[in-house]
Structure formats: structure tokens, C-alpha cells
C-alpha atoms as a PDB file:
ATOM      1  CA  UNK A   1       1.101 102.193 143.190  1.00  0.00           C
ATOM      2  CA  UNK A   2      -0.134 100.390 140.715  1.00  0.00           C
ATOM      3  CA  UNK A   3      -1.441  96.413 140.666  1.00  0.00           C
ATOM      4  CA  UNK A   4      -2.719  93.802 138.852  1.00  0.00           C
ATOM      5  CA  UNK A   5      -5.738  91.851 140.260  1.00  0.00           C
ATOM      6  CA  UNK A   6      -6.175  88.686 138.507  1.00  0.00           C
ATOM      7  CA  UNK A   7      -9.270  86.734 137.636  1.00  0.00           C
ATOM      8  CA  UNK A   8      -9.664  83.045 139.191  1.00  0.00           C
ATOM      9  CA  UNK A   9     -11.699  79.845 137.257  1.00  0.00           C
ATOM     10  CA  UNK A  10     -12.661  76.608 139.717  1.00  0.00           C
ATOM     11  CA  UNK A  11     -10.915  73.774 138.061  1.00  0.00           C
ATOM     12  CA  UNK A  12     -12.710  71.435 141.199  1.00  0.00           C
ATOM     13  CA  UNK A  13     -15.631  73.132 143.132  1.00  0.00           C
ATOM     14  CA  UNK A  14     -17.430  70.355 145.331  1.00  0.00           C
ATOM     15  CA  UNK A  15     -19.874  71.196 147.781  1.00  0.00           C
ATOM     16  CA  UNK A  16     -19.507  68.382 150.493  1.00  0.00           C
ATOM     17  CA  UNK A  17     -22.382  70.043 152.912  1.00  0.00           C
ATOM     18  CA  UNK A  18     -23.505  72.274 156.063  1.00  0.00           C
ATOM     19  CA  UNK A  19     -21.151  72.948 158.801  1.00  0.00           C
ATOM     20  CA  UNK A  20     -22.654  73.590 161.811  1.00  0.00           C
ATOM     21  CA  UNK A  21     -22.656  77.115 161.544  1.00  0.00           C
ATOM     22  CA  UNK A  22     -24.740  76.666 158.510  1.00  0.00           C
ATOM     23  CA  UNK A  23     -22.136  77.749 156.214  1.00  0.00           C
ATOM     24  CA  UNK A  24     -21.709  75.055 153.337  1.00  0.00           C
ATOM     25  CA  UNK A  25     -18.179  73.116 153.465  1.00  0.00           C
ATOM     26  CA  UNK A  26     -16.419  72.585 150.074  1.00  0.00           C
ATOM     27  CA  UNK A  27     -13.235  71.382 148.637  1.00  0.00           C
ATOM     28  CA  UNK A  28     -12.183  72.003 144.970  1.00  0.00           C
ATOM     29  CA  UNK A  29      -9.121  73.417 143.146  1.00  0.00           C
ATOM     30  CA  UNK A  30      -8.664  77.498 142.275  1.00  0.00           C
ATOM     31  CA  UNK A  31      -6.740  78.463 139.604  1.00  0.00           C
ATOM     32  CA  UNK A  32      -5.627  82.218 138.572  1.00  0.00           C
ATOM     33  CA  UNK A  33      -6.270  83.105 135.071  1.00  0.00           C
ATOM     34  CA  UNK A  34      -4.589  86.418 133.193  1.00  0.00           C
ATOM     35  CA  UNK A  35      -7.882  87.758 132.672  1.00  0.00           C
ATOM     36  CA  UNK A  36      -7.159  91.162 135.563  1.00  0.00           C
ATOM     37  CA  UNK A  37      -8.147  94.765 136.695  1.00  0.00           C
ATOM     38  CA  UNK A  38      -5.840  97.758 137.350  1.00  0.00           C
ATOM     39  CA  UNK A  39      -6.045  99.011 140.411  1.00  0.00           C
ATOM     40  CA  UNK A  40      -4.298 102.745 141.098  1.00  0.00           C
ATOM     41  CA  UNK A  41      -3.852 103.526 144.866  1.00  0.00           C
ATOM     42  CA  UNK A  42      -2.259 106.753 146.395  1.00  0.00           C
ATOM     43  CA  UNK A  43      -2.499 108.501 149.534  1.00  0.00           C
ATOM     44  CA  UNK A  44      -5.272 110.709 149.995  1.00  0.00           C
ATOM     45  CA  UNK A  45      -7.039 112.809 152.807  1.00  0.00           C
ATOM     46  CA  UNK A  46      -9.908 110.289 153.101  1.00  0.00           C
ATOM     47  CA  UNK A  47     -10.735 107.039 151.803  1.00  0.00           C
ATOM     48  CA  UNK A  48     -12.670 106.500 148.591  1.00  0.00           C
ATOM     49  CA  UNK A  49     -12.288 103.664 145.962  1.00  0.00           C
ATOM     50  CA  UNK A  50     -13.761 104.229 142.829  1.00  0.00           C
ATOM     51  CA  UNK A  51     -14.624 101.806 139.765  1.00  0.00           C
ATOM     52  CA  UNK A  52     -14.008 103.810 136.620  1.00  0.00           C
ATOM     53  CA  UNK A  53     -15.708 102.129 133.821  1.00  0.00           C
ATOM     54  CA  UNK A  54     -18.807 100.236 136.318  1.00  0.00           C
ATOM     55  CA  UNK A  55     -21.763 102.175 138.288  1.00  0.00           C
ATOM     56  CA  UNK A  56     -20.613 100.438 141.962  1.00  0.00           C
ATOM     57  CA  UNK A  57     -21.775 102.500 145.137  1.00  0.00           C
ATOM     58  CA  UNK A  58     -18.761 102.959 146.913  1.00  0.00           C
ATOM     59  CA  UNK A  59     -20.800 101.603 150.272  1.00  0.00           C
ATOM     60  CA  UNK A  60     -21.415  98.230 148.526  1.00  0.00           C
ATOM     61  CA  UNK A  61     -18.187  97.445 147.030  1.00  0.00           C
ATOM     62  CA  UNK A  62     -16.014  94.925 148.807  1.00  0.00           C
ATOM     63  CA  UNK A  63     -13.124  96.774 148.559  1.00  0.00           C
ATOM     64  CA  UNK A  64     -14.598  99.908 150.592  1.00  0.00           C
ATOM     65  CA  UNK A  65     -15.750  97.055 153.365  1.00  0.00           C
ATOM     66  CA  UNK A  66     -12.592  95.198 153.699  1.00  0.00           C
ATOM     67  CA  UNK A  67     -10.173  98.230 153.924  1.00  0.00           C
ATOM     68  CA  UNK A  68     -12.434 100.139 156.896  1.00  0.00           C
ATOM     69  CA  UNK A  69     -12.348  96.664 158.833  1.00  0.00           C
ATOM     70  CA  UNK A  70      -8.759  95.966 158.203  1.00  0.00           C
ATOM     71  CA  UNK A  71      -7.821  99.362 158.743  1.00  0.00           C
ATOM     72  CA  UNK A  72     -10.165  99.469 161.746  1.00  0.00           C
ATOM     73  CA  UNK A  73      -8.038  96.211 162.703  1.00  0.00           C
ATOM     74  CA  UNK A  74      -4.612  97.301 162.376  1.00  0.00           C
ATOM     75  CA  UNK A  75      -4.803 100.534 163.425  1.00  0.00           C
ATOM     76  CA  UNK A  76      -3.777 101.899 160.356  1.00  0.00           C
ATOM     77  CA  UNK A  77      -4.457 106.234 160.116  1.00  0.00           C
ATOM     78  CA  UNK A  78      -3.438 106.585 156.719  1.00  0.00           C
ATOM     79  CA  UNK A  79      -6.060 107.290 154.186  1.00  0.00           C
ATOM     80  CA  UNK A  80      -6.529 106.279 150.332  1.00  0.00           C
ATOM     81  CA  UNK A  81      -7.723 106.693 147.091  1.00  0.00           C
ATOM     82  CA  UNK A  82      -8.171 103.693 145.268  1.00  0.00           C
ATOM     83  CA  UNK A  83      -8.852 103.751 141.517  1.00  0.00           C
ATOM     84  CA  UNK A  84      -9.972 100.256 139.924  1.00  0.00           C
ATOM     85  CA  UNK A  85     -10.691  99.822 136.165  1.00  0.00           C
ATOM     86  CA  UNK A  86     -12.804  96.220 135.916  1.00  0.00           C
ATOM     87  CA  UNK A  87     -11.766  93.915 132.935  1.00  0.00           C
ATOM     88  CA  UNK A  88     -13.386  91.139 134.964  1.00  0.00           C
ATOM     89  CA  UNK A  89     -16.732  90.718 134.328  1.00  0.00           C
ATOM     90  CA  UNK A  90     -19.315  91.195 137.648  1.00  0.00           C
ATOM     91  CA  UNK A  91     -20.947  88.161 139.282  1.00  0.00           C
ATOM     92  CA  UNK A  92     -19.616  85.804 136.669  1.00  0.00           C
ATOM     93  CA  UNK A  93     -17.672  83.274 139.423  1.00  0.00           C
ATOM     94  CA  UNK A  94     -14.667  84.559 138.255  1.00  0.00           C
ATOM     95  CA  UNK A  95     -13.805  86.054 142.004  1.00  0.00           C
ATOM     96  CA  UNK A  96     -13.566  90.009 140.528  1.00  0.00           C
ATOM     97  CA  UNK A  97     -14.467  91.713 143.343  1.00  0.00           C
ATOM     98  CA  UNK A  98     -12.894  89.201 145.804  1.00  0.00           C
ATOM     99  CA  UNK A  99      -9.650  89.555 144.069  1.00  0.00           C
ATOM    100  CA  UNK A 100      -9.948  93.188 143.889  1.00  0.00           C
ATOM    101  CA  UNK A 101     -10.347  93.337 147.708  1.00  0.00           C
ATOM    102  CA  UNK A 102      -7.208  91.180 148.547  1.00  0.00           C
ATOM    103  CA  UNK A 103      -4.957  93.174 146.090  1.00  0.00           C
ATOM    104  CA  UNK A 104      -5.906  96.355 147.880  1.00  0.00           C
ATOM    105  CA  UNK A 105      -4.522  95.038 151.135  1.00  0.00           C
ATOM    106  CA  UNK A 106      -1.457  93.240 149.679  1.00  0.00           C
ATOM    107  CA  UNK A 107      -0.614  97.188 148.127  1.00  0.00           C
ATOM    108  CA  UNK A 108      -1.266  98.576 151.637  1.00  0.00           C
ATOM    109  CA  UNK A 109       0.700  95.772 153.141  1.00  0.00           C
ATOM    110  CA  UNK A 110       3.787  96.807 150.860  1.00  0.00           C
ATOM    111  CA  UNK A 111       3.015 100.184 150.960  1.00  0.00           C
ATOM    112  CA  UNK A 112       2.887 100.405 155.099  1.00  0.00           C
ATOM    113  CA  UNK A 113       5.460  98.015 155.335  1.00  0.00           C
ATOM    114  CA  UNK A 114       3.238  95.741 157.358  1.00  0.00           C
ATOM    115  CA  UNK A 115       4.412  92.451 158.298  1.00  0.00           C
ATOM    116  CA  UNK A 116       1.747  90.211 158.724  1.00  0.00           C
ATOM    117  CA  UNK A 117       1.420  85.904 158.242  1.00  0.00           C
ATOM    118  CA  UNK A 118      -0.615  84.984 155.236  1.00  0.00           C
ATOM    119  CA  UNK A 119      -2.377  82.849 157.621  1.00  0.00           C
ATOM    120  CA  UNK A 120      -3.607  85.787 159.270  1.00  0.00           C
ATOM    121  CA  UNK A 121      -4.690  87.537 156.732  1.00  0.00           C
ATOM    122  CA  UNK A 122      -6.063  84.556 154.752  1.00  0.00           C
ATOM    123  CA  UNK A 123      -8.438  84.381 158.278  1.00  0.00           C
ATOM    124  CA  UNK A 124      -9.276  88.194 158.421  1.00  0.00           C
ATOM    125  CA  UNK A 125     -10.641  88.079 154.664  1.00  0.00           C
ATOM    126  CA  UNK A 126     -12.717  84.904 155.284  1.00  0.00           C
ATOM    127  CA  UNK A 127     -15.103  86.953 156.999  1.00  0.00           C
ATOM    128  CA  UNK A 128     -15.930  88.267 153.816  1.00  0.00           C
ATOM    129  CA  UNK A 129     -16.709  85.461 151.974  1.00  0.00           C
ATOM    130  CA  UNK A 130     -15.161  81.985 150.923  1.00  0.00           C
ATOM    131  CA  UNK A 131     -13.356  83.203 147.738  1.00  0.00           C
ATOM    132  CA  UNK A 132     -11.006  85.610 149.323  1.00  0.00           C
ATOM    133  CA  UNK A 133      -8.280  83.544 151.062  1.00  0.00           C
ATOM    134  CA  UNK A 134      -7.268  81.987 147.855  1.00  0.00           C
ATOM    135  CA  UNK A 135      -6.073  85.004 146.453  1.00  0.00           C
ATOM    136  CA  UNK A 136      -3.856  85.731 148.981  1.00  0.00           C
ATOM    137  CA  UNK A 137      -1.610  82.409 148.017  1.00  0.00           C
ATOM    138  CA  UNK A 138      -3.005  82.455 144.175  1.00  0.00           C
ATOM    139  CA  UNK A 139      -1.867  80.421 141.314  1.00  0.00           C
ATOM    140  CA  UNK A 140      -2.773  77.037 141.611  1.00  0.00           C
ATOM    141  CA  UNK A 141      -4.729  76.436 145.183  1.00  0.00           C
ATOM    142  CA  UNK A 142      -6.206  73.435 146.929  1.00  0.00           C
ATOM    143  CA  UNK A 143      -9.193  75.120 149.006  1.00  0.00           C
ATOM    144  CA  UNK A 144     -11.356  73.815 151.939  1.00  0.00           C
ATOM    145  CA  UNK A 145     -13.485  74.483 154.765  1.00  0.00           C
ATOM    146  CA  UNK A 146     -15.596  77.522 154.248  1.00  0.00           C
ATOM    147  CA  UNK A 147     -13.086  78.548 151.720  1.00  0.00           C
ATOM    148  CA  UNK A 148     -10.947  79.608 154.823  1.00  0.00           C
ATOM    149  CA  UNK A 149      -8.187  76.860 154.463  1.00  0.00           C
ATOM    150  CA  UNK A 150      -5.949  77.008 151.619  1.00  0.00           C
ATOM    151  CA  UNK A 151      -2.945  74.946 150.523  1.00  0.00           C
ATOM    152  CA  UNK A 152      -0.536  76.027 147.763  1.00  0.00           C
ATOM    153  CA  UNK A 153      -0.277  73.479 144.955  1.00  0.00           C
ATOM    154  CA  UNK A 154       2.131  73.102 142.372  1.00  0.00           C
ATOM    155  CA  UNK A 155       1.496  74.962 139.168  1.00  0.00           C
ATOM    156  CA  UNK A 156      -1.147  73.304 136.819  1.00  0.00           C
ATOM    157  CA  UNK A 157       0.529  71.674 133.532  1.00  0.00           C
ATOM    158  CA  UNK A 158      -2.852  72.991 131.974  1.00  0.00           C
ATOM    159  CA  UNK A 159      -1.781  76.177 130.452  1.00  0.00           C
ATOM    160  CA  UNK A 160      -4.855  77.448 127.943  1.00  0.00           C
ATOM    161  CA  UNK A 161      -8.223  78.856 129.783  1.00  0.00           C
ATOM    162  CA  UNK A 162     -11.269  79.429 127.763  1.00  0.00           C
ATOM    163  CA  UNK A 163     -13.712  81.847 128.756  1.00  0.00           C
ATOM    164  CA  UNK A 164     -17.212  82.389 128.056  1.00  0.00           C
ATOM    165  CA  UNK A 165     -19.673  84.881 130.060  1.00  0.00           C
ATOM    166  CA  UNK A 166     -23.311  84.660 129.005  1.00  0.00           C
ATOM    167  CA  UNK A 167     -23.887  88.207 131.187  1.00  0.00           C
ATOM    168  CA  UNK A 168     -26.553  87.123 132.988  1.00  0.00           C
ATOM    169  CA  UNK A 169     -26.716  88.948 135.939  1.00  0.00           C
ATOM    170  CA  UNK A 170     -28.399  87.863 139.438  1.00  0.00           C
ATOM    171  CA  UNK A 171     -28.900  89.872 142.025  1.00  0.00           C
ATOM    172  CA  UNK A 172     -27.826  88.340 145.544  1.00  0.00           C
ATOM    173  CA  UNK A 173     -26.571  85.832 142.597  1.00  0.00           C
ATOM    174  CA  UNK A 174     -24.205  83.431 145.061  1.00  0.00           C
ATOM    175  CA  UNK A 175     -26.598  83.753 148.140  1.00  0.00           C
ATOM    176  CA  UNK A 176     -29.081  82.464 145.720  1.00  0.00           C
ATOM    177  CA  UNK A 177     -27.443  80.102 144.023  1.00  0.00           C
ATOM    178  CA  UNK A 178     -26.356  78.152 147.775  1.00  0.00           C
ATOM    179  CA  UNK A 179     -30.040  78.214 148.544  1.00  0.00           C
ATOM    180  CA  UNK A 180     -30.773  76.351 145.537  1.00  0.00           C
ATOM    181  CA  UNK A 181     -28.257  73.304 146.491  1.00  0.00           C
ATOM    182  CA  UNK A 182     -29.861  69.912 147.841  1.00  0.00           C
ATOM    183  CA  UNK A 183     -28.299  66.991 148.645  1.00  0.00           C
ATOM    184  CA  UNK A 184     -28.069  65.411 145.356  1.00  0.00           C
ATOM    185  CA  UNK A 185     -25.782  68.582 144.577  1.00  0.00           C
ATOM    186  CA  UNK A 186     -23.143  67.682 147.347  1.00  0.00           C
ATOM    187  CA  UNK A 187     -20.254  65.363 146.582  1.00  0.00           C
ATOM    188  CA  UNK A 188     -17.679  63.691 148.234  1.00  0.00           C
ATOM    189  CA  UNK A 189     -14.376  65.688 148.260  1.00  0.00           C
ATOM    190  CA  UNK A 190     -12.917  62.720 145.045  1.00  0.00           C
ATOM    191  CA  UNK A 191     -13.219  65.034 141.962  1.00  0.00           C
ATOM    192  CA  UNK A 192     -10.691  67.598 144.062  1.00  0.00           C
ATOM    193  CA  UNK A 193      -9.031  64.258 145.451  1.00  0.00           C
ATOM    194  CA  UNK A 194      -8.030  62.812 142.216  1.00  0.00           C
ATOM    195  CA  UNK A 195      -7.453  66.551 140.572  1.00  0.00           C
ATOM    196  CA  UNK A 196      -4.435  66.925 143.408  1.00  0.00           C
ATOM    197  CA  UNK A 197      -2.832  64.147 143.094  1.00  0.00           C
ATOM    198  CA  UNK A 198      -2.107  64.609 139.391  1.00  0.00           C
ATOM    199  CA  UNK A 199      -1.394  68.447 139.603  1.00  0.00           C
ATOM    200  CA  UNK A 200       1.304  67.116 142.030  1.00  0.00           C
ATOM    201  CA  UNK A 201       2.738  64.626 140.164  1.00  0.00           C
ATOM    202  CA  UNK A 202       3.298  67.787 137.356  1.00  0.00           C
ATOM    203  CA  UNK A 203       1.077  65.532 135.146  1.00  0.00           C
ATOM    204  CA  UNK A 204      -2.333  67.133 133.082  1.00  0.00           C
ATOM    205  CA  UNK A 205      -5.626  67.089 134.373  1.00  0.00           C
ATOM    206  CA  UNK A 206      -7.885  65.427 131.848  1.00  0.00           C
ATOM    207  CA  UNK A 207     -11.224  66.375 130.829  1.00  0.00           C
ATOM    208  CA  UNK A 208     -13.143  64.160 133.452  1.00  0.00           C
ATOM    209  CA  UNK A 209     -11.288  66.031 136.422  1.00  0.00           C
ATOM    210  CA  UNK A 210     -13.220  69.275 135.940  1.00  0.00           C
ATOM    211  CA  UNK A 211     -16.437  69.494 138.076  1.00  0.00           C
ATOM    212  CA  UNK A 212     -18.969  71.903 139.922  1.00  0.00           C
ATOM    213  CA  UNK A 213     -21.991  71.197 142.012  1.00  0.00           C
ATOM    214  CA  UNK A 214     -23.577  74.007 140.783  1.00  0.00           C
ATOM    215  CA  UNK A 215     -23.178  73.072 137.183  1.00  0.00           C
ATOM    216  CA  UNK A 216     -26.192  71.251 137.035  1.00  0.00           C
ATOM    217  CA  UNK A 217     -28.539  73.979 138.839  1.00  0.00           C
ATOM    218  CA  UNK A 218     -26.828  76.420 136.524  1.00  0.00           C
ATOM    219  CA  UNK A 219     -27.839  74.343 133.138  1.00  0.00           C
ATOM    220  CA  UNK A 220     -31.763  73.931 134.438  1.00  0.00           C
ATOM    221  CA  UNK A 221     -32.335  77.392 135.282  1.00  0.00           C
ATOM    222  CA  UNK A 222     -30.710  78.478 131.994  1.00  0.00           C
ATOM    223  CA  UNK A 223     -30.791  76.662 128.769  1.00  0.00           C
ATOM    224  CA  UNK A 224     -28.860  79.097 126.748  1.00  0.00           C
ATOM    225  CA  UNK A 225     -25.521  77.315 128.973  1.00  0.00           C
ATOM    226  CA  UNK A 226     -26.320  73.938 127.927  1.00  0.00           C
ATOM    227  CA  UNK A 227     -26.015  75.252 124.000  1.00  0.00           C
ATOM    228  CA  UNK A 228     -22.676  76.781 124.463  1.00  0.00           C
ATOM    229  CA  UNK A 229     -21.602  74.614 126.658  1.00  0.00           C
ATOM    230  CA  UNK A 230     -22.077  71.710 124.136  1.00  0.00           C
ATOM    231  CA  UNK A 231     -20.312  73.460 121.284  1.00  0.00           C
ATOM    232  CA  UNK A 232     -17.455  74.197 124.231  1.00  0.00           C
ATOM    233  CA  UNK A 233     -16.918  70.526 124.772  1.00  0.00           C
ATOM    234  CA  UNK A 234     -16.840  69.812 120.712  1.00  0.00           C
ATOM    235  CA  UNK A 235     -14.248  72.416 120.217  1.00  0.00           C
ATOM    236  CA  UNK A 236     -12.105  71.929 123.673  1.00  0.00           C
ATOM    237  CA  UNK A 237     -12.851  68.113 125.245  1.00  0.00           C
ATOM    238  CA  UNK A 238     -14.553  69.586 128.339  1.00  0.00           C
ATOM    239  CA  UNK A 239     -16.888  72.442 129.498  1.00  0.00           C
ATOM    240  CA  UNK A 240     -17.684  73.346 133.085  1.00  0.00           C
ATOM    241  CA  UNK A 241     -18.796  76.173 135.425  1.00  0.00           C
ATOM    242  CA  UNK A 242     -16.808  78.918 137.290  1.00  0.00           C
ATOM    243  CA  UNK A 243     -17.606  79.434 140.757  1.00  0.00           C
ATOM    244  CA  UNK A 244     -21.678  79.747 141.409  1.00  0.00           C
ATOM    245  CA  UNK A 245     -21.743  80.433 137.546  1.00  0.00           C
ATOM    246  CA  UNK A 246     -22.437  81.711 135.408  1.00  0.00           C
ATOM    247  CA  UNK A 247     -19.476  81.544 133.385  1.00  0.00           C
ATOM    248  CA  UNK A 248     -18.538  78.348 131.325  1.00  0.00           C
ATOM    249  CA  UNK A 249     -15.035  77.421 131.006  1.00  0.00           C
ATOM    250  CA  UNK A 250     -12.847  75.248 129.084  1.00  0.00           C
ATOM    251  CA  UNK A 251      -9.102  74.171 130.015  1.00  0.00           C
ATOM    252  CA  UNK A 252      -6.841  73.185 126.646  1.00  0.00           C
ATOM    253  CA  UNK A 253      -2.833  72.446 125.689  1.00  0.00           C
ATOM    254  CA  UNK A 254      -4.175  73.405 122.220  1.00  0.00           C
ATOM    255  CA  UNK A 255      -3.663  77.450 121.095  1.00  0.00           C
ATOM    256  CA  UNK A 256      -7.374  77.999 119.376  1.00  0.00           C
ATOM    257  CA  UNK A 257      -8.429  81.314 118.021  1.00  0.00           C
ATOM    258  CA  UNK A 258     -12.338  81.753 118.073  1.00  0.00           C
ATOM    259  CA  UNK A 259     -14.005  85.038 118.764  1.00  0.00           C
ATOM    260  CA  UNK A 260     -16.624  83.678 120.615  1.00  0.00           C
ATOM    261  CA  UNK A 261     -14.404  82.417 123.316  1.00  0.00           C
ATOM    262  CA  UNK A 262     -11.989  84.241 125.087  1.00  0.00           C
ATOM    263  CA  UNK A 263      -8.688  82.467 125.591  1.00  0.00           C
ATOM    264  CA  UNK A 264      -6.095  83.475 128.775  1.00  0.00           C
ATOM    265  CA  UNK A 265      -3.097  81.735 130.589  1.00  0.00           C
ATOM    266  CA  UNK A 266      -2.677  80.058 134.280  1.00  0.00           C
ATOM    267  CA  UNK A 267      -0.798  82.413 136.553  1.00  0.00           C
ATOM    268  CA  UNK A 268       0.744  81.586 140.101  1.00  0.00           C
ATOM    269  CA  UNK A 269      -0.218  84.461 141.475  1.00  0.00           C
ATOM    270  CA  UNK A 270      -3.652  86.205 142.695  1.00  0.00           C
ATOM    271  CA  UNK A 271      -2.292  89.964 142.029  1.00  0.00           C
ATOM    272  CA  UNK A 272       0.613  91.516 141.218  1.00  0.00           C
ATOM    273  CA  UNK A 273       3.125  94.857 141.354  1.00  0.00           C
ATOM    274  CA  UNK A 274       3.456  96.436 137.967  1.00  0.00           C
ATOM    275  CA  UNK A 275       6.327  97.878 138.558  1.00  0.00           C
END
């Protein structure tokens, strides 16, 4: 079986504060981009998932984790070889590895014939980390909680992404990048608010929609984003971080060529069949 794992970009990501569990609450909107892997799976006599064109340790990628706990879980006894081949760049806050994980268990959940609530398996994969239950509804997402709550939107009139990924790489990059948030960084759940309301009234969001409270911790601690994200907002109307960065992003109805930006489409889904 083959399938398509598809790339997300934060149109909204608010960090509202500290739950009591210490985790950080947010709100924002996701949004599925046709930036994707490929992933390959077919039965085997063990388990082993393999990155073709990327140096991952099998131990430390996601996909490896989630599929011994939910096979551990579900008492599944089949085994599998999973293949992936990245096209999504590695701690960019474009949810690669997240998105690589869900697909994996929507293939073994066709593949088994497993019938099993998205609810429920929006709540297994949030033990993983806040980006994964979004890709289990994809396309256009309102998000909240600890990323654990999700509620399918209507599809976002905005139909041109822009992508640009410095490739800076930080280890422990998201961990690090929460520890750096103070209270100045937190808003109050109205950028997402507002966003909503005009995705569901099929209307555009305009360029003072997008936001991210880790934009501006992002910009100080590299100056190289503020540059490009300058000439972003000349060429597009609007610039802003995916994720906990560090790529920049800008949203468009206009079809521009430019080699220094990448440009993909809104999907409404988080991974799909090739069939």
C-alpha cells in the first residue's frame, strides 16, 4: 500500500497558557498543504520503518513509537515494513513526522480492516504530541486544548501556500522553543476567533488573520527570518511562521512563480490512498 502524507502550515497558532498539567493550551487554525511524503507499507516478518533519502534511527522516529504502542494497544500481531521517502523538510513546523505517524495507522486501519472512532484515535495520538490529532481530520482544522481537540472546518477560500525553509535545524527544536514563551507571547484565543468565523462564512482570510506566538521569538533569535520575511510580505501581503518555526509562510489568490519560494495548494485531507 501506498500513501500520501501531507505537509500542514498554522494559518492561527495562539498560545493562550499552562494547563495544569503544565502542558501549554493553544487554539489556532491547521491547514494541509500538497507539499507530502510517500510512504510504502507491506507485510513483513518484523517491524521496521525506514526513511530512504534521511539518516533517522529507526528507535527515534515517531512512526516506529506510535505503531509499537498502537499495536501494543489493539492487539494487533501482524508485522510491517514501512518505507517513507521525506519531501517534507525535518523540524521546519510543517508537522512531517507527525503526519507521517498518523498516515501509518490510517494504512493499517484500512489494511486490518479496523473500525475505530476518529475520536479515539485522535486521543491515542495526542500522547505523542499536540500536532498529531489534526491529521487525522486534515484539511482545514480548528484545533484546541493541548492540540487534543479538533473540529473540522470548512475548506479555506485561500488556495496558494508559499513556502520558505531557512534549514535551520534545532535540536529538541519545539521543546525549546515552548521554554522560550513568556507571558507577553500568550494571546487570547481572537486571532483563531475571527479566522473561523470567516473560513465559515466561505469568505478569504485577509492578511491580518495570520498569526503565531512564536513568531516573534523566532525573528529575535534569528535575523536572517526577519529579511525574508520582509521581502515575503512585499511580494505576497503577509508573512508568518509555521508551527514552532522555523519556516515562513505566505497565503495568496495570486499564481506567482519565484524560485526562491516554493508555492503548493490547500488540501482537505491529512494523507491519502494512491490508489
Amino acid at each position: 500500500m501506498n500513501i500520501y502524507s501531507y505537509a500542514k502550515v498554522n494559518m492561527v497558532l495562539e498560545i493562550l497558557g499552562k494547563l495544569n498539567n503544565q502542558c501549554h493550551e493553544l487554539t489556532g487554525i491547521y491547514q494541509n498543504i500538497d507539499m507530502k511524503d510517500l510512504i510504502t507499507i507491506e507485510a513483513a516478518n518484523e517491524d521496521s520503518v525506514l526513511v530512504e533519502n534521511i539518516d533517522i534511527p529507526q528507535s527515534k522516529n515517531l512512526v516506529y513509537q506510535v505503531l509499537n504502542k498502537f499495536k501494543k494497544r489493539y492487539k494487533i500481531k501482524e508485522s510491517f515494513e514501512i518505507i517513507i521517502k521525506k519531501n517534507i523538510p525535518l523540524s521546519s513546523g510543517l508537522g512531517g513526522g507527525s503526519s507521517n505517524a498518523v498516515a501509518v495507522i490510517g494504512g493499517l486501519q484500512n489494511i486490518l480492516d479496523l473500525k475505530i472512532k476518529k475520536v479515539e484515535i485522535a486521543e491515542f495520538l495526542s500522547n505523542f504530541g499536540s500536532d498529531l490529532p489534526f491529521f487525522t481530520y486534515g484539511g482545514t482544522c480548528l484545533v484546541e486544548g493541548a492540540g487534543e481537540k479538533i473540529i473540522k472546518l470548512n475548506d479555506t477560500k485561500n488556495r496558494f501556500v508559499y513556502v520558505y525553509n531557512p534549514e535551520i535545524r534545532i535540536q529538541n527544536k519545539t521543546k525549546i522553543m515552548f521554554q522560550e514563551l513568556r507571558s507577553n507571547n500568550y494571546s487570547d484565543g481572537s486571532y483563531t476567533n475571527a479566522a473561523r468565523k470567516i473560513i465559515q462564512n466561505n469568505d478569504h482570510l485577509r492578511n491580518s488573520n495570520f498569526f503565531n506566538s512564536f513568531e516573534k521569538i523566532a525573528l529575535q533569535k534569528f535575523n536572517q527570518l526577519k529579511i525574508v520575511q520582509d521581502e515575503m510580505k512585499d511580494l505576497f501581503g503577509n508573512s508568518f511562521l509555521s508551527g514552532a518555526g522555523m519556516t515562513l509562510i505566505s497565503v495568496s489568490e495570486k499564481s506567482i512563480d519565484n524560485k526562491k519560494f516554493n508555492k503548493y495548494s490547500t488540501v482537505n485531507k491529512g494523507f491519502d490512498f494512491d490508489i
